[in-house]
Protein backbone atom coordinates (compact mmCIF):
# COMPACT_ATOMS: atom_id res chain seq x y z
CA UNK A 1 -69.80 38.67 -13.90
CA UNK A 2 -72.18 36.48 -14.61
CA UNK A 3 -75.84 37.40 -14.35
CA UNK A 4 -75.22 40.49 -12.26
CA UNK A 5 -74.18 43.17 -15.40
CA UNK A 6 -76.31 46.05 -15.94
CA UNK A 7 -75.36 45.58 -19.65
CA UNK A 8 -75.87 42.19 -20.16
CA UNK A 9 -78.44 41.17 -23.21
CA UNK A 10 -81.58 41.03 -20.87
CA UNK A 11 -82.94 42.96 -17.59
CA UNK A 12 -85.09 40.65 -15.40
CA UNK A 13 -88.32 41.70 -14.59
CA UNK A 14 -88.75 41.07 -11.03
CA UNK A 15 -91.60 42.55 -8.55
CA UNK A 16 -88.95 44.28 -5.79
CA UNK A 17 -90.10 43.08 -2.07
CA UNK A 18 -89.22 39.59 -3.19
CA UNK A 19 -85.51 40.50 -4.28
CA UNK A 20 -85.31 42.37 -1.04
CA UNK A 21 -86.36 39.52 0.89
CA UNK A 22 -84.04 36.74 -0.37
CA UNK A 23 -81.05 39.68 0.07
CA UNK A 24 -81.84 39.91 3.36
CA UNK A 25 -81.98 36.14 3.74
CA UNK A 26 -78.30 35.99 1.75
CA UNK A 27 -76.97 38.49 4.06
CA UNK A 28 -78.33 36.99 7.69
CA UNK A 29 -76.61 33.51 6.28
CA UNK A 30 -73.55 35.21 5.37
CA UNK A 31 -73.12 36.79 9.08
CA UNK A 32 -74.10 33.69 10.37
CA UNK A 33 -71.12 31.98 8.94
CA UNK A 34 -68.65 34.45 9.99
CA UNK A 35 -69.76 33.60 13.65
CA UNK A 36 -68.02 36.66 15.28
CA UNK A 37 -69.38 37.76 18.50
CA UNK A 38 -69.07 41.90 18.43
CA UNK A 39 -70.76 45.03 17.61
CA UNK A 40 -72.62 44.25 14.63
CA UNK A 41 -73.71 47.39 12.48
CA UNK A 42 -77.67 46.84 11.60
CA UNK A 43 -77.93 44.98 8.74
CA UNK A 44 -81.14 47.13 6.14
CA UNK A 45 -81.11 46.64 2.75
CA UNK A 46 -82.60 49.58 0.78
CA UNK A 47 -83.69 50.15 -3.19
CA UNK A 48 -81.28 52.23 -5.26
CA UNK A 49 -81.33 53.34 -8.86
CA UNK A 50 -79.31 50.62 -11.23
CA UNK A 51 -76.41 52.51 -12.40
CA UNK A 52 -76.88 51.59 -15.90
CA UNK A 53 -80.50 53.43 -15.59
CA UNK A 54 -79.63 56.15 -12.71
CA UNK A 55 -82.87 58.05 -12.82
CA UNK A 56 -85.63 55.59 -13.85
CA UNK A 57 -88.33 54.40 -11.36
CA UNK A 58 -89.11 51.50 -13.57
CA UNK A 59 -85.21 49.73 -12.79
CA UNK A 60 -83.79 48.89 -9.34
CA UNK A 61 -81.13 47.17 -7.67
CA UNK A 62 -81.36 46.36 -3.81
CA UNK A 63 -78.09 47.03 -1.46
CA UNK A 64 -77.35 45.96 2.24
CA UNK A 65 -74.08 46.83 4.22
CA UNK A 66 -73.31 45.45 7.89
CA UNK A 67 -70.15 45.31 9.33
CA UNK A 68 -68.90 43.60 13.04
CA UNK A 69 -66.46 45.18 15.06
CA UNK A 70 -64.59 43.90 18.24
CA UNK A 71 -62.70 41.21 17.37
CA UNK A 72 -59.05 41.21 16.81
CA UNK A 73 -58.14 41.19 13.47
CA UNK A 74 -56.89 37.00 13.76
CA UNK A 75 -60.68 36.18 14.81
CA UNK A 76 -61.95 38.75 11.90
CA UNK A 77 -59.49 36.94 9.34
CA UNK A 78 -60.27 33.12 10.25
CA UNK A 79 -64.04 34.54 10.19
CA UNK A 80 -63.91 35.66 6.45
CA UNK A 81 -62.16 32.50 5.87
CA UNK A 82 -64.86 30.42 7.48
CA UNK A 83 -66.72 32.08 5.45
CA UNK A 84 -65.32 31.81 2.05
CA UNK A 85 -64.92 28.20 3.10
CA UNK A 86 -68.42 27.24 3.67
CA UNK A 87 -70.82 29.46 1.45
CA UNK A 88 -70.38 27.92 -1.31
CA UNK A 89 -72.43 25.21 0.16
CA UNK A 90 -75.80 27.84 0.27
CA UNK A 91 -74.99 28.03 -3.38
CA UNK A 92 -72.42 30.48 -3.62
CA UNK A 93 -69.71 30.84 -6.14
CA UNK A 94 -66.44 32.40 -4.93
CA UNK A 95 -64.80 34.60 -7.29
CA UNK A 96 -61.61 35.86 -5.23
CA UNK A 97 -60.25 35.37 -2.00
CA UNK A 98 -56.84 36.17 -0.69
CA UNK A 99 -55.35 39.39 -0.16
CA UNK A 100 -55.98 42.72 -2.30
CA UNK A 101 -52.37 43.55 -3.85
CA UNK A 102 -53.92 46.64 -5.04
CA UNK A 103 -54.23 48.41 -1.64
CA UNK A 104 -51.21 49.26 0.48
CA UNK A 105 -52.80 47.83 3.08
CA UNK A 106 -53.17 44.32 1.23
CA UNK A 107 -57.14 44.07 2.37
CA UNK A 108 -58.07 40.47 2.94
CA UNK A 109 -61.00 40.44 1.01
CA UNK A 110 -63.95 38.20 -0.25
CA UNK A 111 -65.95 38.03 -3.30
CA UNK A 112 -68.46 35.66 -4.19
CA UNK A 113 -71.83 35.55 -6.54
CA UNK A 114 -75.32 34.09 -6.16
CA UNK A 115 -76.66 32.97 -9.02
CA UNK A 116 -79.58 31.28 -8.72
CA UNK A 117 -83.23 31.41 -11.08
CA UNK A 118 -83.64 34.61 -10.78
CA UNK A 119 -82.09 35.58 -8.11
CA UNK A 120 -78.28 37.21 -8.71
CA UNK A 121 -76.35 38.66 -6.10
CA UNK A 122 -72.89 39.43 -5.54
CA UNK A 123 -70.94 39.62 -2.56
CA UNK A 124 -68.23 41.14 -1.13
CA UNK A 125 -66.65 41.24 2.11
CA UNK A 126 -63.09 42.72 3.66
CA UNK A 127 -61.33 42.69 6.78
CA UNK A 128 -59.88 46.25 7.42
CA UNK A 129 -57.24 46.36 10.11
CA UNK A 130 -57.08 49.56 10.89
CA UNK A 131 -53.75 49.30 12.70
CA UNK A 132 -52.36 48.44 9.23
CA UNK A 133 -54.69 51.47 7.02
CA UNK A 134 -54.08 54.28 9.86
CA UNK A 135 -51.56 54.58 12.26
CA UNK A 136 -52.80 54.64 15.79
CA UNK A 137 -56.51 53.25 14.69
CA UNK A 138 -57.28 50.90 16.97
CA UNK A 139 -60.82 49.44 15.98
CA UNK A 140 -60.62 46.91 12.87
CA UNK A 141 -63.61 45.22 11.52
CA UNK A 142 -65.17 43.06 9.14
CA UNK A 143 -66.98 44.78 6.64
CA UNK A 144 -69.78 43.27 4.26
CA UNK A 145 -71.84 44.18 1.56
CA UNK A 146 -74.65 42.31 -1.01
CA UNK A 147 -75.99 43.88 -4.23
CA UNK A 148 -78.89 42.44 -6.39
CA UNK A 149 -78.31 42.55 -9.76
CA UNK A 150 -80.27 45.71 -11.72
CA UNK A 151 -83.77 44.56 -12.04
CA UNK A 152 -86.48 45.96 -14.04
CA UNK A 153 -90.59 46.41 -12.79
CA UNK A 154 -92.82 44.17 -14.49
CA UNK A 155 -95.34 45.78 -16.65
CA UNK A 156 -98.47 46.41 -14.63
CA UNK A 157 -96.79 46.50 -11.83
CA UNK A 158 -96.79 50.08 -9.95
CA UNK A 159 -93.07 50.97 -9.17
CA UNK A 160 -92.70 51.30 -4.93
């Protein structure tokens, strides 16, 4: 994908709070788009190794998951649809959206990139309808989460 592999030619330096900072920003804009009144999980993004460099202190990528549950799964769908609709106009680029053929469940799912300066983010969001995944499951839910792209510490900077 573009801008967000851990392989690509070049590692961006970046100084982390301000990565975590626009994720957050990404994330609150994504929920507001779905504009689903339920029981929204607490949205925290936290600092995790890259997975290209799992154990160095000097590379990081930032993570937030949130999910809202309480709607029925027609409100949950035209929400990710809403969604996939209109964030492309806060610069996102969606990469798929329909229904995941690879799960028996056929997950509606989302996936979209941010790709912006430096900033490059990638998101991707599902409705799980539980009634469809488990038998007798009654609470489905939309379920959300962003990733930075791996970042590197710039020199003379002290890793957090």
């Amino acid at each position: 994908m573009t801008g967000l592999s851990e392989d690509g030619p070049e590692i961006l330096a970046r100084v982390p709070a301000p990565v975590g900072d626009k994720m957050e920003e990404l994330s609150s804009g994504i929920l507001r788009h779905a504009a689903l009144e339920g029981e929204t999980s607490p949205s925290g993004g936290h600092k995790s190794y890259c997975e290209s460099h799992p154990y160095s202190d000097e590379h990081y990528t930032y993570r937030d998951e949130w999910s809202v549950k309480g709607p029925p799964v027609p409100q949950l769908e035209q929400a990710i649809k809403r969604i996939a609709d209109t964030i492309p106009k806060d610069g996102w680029k969606v990469l798929f959206f329909g229904r995941d053929e690879r799960t028996k469940a056929r997950v509606l799912t989302l996936k979209a990139e941010y790709v912006h300066g430096e900033d490059r983010f990638l998101a991707d969001i599902t409705v799980h309808d539980q009634s469809r995944m488990n038998a007798g499951a009654s609470t489905s839910r939309l379920l959300g989460s962003l990733t930075s792209a791996c970042y590197r510490v710039p020199e003379g900077v002290k890793a957090p």
